[in-house]
PDB file of N, CA and C in Angstrom:
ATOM      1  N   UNK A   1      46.718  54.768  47.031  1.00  0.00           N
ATOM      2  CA  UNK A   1      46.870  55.935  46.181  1.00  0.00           C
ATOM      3  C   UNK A   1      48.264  55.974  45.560  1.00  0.00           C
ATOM      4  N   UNK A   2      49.479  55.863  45.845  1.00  0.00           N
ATOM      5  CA  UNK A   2      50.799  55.620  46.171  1.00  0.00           C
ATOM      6  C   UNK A   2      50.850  54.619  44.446  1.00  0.00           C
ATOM      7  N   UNK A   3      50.206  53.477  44.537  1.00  0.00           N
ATOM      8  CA  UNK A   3      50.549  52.540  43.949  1.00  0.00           C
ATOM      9  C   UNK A   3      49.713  53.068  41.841  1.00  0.00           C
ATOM     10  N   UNK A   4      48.714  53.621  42.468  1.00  0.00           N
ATOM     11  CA  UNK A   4      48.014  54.400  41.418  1.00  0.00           C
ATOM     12  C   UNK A   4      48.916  55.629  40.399  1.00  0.00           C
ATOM     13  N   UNK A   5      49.435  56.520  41.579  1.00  0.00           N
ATOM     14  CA  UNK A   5      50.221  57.483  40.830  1.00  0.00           C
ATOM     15  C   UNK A   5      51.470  56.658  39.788  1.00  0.00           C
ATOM     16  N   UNK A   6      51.864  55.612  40.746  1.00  0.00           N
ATOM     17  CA  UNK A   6      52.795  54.865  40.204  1.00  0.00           C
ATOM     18  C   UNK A   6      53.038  54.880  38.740  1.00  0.00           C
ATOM     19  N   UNK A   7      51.597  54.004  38.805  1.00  0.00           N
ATOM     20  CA  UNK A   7      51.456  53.297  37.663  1.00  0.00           C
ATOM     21  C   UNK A   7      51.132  54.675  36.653  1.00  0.00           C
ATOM     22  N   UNK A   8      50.691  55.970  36.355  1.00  0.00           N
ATOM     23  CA  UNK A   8      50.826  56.719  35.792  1.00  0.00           C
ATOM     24  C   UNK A   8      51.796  57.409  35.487  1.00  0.00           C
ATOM     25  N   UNK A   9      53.335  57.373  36.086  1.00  0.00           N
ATOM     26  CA  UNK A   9      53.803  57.854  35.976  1.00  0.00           C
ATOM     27  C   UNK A   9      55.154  56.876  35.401  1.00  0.00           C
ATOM     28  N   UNK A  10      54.569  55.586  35.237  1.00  0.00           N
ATOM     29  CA  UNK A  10      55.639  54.779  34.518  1.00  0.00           C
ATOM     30  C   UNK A  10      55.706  54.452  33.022  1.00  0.00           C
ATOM     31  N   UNK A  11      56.930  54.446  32.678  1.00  0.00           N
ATOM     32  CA  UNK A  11      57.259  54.314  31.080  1.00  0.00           C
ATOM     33  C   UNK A  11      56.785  53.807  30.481  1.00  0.00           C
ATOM     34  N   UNK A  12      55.504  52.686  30.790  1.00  0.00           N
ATOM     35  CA  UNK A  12      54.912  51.907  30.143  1.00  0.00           C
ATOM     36  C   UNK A  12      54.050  52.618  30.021  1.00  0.00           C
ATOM     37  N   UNK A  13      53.079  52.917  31.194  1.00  0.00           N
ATOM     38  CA  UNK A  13      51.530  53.611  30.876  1.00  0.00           C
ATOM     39  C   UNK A  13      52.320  55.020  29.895  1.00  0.00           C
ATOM     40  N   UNK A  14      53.259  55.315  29.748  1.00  0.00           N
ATOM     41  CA  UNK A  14      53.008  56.874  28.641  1.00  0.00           C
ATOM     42  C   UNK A  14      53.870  56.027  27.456  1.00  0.00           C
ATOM     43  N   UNK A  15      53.817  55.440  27.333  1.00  0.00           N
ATOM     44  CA  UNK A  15      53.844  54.593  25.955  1.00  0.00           C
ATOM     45  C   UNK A  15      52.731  54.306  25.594  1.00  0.00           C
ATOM     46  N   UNK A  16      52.005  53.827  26.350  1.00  0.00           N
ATOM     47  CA  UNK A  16      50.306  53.209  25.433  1.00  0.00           C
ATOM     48  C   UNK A  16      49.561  54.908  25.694  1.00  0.00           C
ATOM     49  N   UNK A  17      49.856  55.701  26.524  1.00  0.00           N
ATOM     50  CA  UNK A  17      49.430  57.421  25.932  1.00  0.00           C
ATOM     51  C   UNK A  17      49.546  57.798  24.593  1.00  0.00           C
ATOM     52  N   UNK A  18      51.056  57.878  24.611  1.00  0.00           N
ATOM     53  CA  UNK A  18      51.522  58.139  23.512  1.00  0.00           C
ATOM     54  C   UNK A  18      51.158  57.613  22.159  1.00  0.00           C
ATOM     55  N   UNK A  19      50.692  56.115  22.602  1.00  0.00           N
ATOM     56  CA  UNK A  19      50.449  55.330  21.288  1.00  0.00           C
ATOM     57  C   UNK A  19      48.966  55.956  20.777  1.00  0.00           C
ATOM     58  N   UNK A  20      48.294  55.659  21.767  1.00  0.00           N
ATOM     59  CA  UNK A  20      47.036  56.172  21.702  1.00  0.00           C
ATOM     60  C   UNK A  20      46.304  57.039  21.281  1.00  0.00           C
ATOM     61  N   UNK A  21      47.123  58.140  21.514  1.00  0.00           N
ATOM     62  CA  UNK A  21      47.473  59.801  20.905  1.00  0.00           C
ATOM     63  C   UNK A  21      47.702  59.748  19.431  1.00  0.00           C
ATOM     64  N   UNK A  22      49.302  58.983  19.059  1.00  0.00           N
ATOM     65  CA  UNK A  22      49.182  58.900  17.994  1.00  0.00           C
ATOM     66  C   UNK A  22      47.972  58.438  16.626  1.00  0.00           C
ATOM     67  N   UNK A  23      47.307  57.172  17.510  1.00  0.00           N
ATOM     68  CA  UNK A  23      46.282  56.921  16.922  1.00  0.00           C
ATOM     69  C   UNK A  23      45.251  57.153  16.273  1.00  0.00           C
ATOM     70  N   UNK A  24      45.227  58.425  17.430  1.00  0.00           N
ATOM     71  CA  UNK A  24      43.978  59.380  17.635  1.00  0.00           C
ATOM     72  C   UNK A  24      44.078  60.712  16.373  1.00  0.00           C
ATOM     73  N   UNK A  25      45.187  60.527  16.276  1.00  0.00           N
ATOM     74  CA  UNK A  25      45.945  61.485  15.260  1.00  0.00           C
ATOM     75  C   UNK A  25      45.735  61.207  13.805  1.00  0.00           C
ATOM     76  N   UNK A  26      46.331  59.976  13.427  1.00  0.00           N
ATOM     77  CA  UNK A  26      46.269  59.521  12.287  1.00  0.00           C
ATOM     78  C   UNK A  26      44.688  59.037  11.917  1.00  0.00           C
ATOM     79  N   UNK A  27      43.609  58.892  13.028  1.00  0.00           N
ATOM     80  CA  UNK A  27      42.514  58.685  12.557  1.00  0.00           C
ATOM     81  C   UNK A  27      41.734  60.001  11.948  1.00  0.00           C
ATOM     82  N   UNK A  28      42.125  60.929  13.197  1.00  0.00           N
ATOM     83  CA  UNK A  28      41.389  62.221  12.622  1.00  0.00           C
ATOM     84  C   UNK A  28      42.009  62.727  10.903  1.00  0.00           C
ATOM     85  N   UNK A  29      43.622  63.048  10.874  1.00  0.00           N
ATOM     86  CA  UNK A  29      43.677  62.489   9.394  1.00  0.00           C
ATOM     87  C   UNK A  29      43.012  61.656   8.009  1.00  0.00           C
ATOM     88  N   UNK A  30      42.627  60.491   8.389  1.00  0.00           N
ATOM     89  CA  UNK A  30      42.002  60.222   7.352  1.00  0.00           C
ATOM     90  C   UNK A  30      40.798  60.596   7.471  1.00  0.00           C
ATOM     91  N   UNK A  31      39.955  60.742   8.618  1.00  0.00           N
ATOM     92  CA  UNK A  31      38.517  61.490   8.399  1.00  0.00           C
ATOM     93  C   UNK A  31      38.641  62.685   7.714  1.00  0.00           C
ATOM     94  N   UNK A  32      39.548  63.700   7.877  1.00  0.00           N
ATOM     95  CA  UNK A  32      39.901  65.107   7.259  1.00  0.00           C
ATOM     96  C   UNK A  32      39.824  64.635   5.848  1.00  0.00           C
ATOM     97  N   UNK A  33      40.991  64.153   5.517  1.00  0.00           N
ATOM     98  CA  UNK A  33      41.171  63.771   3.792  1.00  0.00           C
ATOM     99  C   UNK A  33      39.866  63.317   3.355  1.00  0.00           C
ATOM    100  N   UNK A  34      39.582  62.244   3.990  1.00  0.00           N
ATOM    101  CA  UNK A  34      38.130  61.884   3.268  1.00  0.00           C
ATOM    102  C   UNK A  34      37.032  62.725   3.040  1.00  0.00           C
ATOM    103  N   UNK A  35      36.724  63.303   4.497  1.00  0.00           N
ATOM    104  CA  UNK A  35      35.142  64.560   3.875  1.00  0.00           C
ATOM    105  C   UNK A  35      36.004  65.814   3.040  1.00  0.00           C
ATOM    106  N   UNK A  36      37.649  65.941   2.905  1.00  0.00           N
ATOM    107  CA  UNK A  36      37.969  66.902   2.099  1.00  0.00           C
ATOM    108  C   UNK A  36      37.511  66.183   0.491  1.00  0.00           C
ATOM    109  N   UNK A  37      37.938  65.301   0.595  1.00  0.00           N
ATOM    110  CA  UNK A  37      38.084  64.443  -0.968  1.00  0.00           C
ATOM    111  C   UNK A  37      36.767  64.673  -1.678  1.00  0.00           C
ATOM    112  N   UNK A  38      35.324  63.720  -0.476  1.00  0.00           N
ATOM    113  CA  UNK A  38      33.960  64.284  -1.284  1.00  0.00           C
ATOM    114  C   UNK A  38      33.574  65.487  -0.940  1.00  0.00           C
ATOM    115  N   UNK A  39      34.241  66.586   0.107  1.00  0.00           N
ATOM    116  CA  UNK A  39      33.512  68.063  -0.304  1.00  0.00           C
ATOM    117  C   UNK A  39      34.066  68.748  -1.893  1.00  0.00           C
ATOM    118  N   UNK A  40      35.584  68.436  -2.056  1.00  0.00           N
ATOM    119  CA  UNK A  40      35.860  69.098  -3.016  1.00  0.00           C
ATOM    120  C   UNK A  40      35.030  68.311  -4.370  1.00  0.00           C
ATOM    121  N   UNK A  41      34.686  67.083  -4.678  1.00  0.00           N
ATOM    122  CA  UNK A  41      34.089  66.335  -5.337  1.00  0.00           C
ATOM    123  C   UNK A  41      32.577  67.378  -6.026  1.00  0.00           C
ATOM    124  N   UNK A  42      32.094  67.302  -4.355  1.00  0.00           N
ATOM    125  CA  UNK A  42      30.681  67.912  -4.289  1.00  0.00           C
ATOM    126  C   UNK A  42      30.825  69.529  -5.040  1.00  0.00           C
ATOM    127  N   UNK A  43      31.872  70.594  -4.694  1.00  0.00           N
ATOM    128  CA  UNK A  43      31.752  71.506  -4.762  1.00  0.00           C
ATOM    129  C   UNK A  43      32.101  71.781  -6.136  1.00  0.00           C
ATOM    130  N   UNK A  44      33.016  70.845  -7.021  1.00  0.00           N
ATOM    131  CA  UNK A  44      33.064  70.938  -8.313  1.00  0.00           C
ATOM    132  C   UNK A  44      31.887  70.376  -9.255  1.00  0.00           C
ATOM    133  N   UNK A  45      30.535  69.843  -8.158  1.00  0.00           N
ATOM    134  CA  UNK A  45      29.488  69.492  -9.229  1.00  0.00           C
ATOM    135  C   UNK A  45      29.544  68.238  -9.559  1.00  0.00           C
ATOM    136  N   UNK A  46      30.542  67.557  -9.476  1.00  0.00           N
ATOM    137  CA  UNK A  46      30.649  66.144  -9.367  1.00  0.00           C
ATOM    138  C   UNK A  46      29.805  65.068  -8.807  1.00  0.00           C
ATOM    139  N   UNK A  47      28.667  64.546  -9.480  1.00  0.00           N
ATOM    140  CA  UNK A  47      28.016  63.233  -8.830  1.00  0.00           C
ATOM    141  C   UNK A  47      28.961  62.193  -8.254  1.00  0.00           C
ATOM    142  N   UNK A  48      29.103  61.686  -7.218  1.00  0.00           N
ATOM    143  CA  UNK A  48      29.908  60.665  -6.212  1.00  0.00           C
ATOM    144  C   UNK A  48      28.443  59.278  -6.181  1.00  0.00           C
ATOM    145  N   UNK A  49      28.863  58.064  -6.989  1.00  0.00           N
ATOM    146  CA  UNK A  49      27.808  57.307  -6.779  1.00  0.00           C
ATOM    147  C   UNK A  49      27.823  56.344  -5.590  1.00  0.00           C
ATOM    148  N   UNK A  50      27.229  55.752  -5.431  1.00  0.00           N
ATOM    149  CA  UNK A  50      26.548  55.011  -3.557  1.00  0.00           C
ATOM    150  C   UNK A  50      28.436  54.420  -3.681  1.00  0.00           C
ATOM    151  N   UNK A  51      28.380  53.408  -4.592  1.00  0.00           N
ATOM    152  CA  UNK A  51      29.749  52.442  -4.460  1.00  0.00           C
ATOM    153  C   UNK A  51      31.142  52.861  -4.444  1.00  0.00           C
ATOM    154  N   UNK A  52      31.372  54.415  -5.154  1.00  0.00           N
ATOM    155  CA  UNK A  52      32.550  54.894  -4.907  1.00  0.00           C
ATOM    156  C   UNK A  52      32.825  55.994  -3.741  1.00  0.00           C
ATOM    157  N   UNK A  53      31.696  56.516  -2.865  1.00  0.00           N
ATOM    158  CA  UNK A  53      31.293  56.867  -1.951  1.00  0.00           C
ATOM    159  C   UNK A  53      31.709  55.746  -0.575  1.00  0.00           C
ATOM    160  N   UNK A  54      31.373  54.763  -0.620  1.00  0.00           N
ATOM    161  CA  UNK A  54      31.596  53.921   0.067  1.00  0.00           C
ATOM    162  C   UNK A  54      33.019  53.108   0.000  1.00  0.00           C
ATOM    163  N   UNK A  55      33.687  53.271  -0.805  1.00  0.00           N
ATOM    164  CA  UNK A  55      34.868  52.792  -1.123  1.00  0.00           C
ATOM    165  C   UNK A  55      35.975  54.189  -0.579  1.00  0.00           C
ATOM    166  N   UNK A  56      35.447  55.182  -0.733  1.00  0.00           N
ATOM    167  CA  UNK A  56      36.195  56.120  -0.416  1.00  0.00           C
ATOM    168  C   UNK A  56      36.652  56.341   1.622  1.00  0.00           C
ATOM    169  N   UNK A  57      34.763  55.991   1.339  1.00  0.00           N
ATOM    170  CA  UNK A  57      34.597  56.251   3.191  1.00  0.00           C
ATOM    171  C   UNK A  57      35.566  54.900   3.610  1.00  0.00           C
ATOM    172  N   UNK A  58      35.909  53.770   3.637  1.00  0.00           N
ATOM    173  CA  UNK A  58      35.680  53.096   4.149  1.00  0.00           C
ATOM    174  C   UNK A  58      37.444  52.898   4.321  1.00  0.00           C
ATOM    175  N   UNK A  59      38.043  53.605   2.933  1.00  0.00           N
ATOM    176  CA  UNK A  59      40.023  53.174   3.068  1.00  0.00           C
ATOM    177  C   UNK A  59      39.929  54.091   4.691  1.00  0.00           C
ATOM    178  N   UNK A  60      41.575  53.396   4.310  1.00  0.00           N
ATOM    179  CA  UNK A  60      42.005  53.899   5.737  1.00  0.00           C
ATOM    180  C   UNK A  60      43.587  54.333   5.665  1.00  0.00           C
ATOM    181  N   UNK A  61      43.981  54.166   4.575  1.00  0.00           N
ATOM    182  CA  UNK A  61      45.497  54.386   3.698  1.00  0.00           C
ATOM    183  C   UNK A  61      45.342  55.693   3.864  1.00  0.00           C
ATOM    184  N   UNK A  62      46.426  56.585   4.688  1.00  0.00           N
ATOM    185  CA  UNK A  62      46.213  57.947   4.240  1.00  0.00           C
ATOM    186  C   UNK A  62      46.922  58.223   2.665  1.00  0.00           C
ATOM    187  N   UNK A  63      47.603  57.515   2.475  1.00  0.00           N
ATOM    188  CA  UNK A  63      48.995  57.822   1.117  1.00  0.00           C
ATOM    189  C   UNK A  63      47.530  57.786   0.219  1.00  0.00           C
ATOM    190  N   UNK A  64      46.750  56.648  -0.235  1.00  0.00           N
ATOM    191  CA  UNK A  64      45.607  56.580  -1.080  1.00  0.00           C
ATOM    192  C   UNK A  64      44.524  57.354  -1.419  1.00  0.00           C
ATOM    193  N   UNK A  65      44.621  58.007   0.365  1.00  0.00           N
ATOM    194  CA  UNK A  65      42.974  59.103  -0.121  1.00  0.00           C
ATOM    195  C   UNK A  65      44.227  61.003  -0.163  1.00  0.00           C
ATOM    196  N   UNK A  66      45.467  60.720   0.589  1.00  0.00           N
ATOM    197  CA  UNK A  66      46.042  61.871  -0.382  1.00  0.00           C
ATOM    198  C   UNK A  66      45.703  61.901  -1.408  1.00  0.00           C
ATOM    199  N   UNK A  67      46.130  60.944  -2.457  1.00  0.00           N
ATOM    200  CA  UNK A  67      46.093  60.783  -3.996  1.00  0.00           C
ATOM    201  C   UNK A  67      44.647  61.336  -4.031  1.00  0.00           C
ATOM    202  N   UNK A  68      44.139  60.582  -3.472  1.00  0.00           N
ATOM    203  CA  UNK A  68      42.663  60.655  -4.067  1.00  0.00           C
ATOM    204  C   UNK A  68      41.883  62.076  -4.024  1.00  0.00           C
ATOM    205  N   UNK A  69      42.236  62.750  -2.644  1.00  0.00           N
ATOM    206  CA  UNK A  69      41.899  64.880  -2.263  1.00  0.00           C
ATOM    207  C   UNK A  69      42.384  65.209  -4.001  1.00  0.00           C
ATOM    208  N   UNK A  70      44.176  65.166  -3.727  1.00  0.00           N
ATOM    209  CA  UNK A  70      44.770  65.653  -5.276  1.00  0.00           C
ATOM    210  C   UNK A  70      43.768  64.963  -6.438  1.00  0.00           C
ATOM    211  N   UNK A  71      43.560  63.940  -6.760  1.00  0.00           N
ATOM    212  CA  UNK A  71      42.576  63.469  -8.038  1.00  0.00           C
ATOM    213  C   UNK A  71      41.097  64.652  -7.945  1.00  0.00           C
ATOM    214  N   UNK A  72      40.717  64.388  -7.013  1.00  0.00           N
ATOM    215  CA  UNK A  72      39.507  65.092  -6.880  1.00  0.00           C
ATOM    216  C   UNK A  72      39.735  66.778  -7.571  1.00  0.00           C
ATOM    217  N   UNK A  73      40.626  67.023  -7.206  1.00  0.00           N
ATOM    218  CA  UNK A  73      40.399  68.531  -7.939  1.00  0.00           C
ATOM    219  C   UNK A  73      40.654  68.615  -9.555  1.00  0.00           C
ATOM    220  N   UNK A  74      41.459  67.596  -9.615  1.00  0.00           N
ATOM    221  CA  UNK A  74      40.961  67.795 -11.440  1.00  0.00           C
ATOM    222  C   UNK A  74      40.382  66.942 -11.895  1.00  0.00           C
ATOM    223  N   UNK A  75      39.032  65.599 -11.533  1.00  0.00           N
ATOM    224  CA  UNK A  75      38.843  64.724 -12.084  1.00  0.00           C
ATOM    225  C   UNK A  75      37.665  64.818 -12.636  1.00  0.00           C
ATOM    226  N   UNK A  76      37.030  64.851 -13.657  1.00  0.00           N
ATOM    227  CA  UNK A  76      36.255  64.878 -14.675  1.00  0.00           C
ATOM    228  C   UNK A  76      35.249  64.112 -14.270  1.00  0.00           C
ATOM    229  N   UNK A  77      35.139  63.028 -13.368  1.00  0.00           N
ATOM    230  CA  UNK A  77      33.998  61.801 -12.705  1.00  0.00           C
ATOM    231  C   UNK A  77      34.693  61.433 -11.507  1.00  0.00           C
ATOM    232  N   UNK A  78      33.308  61.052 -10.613  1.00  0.00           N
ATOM    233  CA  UNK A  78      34.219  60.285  -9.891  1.00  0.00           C
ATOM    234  C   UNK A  78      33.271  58.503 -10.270  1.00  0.00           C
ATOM    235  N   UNK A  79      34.445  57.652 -10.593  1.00  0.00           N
ATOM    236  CA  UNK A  79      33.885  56.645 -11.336  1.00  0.00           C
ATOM    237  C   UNK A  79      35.113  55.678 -10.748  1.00  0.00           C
ATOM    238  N   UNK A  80      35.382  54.689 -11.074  1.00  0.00           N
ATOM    239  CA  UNK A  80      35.913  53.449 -10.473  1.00  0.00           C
ATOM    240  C   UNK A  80      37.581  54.382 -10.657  1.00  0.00           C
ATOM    241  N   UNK A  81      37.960  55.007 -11.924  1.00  0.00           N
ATOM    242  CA  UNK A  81      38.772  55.101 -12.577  1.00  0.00           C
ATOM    243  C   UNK A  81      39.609  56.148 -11.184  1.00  0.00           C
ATOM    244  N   UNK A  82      38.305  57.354 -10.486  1.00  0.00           N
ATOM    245  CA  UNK A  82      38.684  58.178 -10.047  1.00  0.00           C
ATOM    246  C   UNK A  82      39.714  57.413  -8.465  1.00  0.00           C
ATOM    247  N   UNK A  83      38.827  56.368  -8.019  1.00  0.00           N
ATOM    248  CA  UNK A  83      39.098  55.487  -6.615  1.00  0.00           C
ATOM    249  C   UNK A  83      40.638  54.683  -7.373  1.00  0.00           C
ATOM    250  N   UNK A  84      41.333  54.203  -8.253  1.00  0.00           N
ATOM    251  CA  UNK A  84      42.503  54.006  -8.484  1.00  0.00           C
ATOM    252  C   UNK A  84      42.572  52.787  -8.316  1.00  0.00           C
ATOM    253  N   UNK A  85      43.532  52.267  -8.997  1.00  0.00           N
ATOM    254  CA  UNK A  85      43.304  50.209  -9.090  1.00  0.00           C
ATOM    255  C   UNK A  85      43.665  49.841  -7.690  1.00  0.00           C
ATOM    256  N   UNK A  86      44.088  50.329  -6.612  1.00  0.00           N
ATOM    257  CA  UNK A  86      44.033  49.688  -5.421  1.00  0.00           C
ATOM    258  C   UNK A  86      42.778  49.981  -4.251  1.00  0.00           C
ATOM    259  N   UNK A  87      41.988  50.521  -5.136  1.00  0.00           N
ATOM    260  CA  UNK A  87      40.706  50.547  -4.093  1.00  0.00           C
ATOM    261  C   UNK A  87      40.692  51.532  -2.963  1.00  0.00           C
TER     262      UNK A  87
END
């Protein structure tokens, strides 16, 4: 038991916590941005087609699908133009 607590309570195991956490963090982030990006899409009436739908779901850049939430509220389509030359 002794050797168990140990190991929980050493600088290493709350580094890979910590990392982990963080991880856990920045993933839920881009899931947020993303169903924000196609709800606001959806709620302005905006058709989202299969391929830019899937291009959207699939980044993982939060800096890209920022841009992309902000595009979404004023973008006229969402069309290759709306997803931005880096995909």
């Amino acid at each position: 038991m002794t050797t168990m607590q140990y190991f929980w309570r050493h600088p290493l195991a709350q580094e890979v916590r910590e990392q982990g956490w963080e991880e856990g963090r920045e993933e839920g982030r881009v899931e947020a941005f993303t169903e924000t990006t196609l709800r606001i899409l959806e709620l302005r009436g905006i058709p989202v087609a299969a391929a830019v739908r899937e291009r959207v779901e699939s980044c993982t850049d939060l800096h890209q699908l920022t841009a992309r939430s902000e595009r979404a509220v004023l973008a006229g389509s969402a069309d290759e133009e709306f997803i931005g030359p880096n995909g």
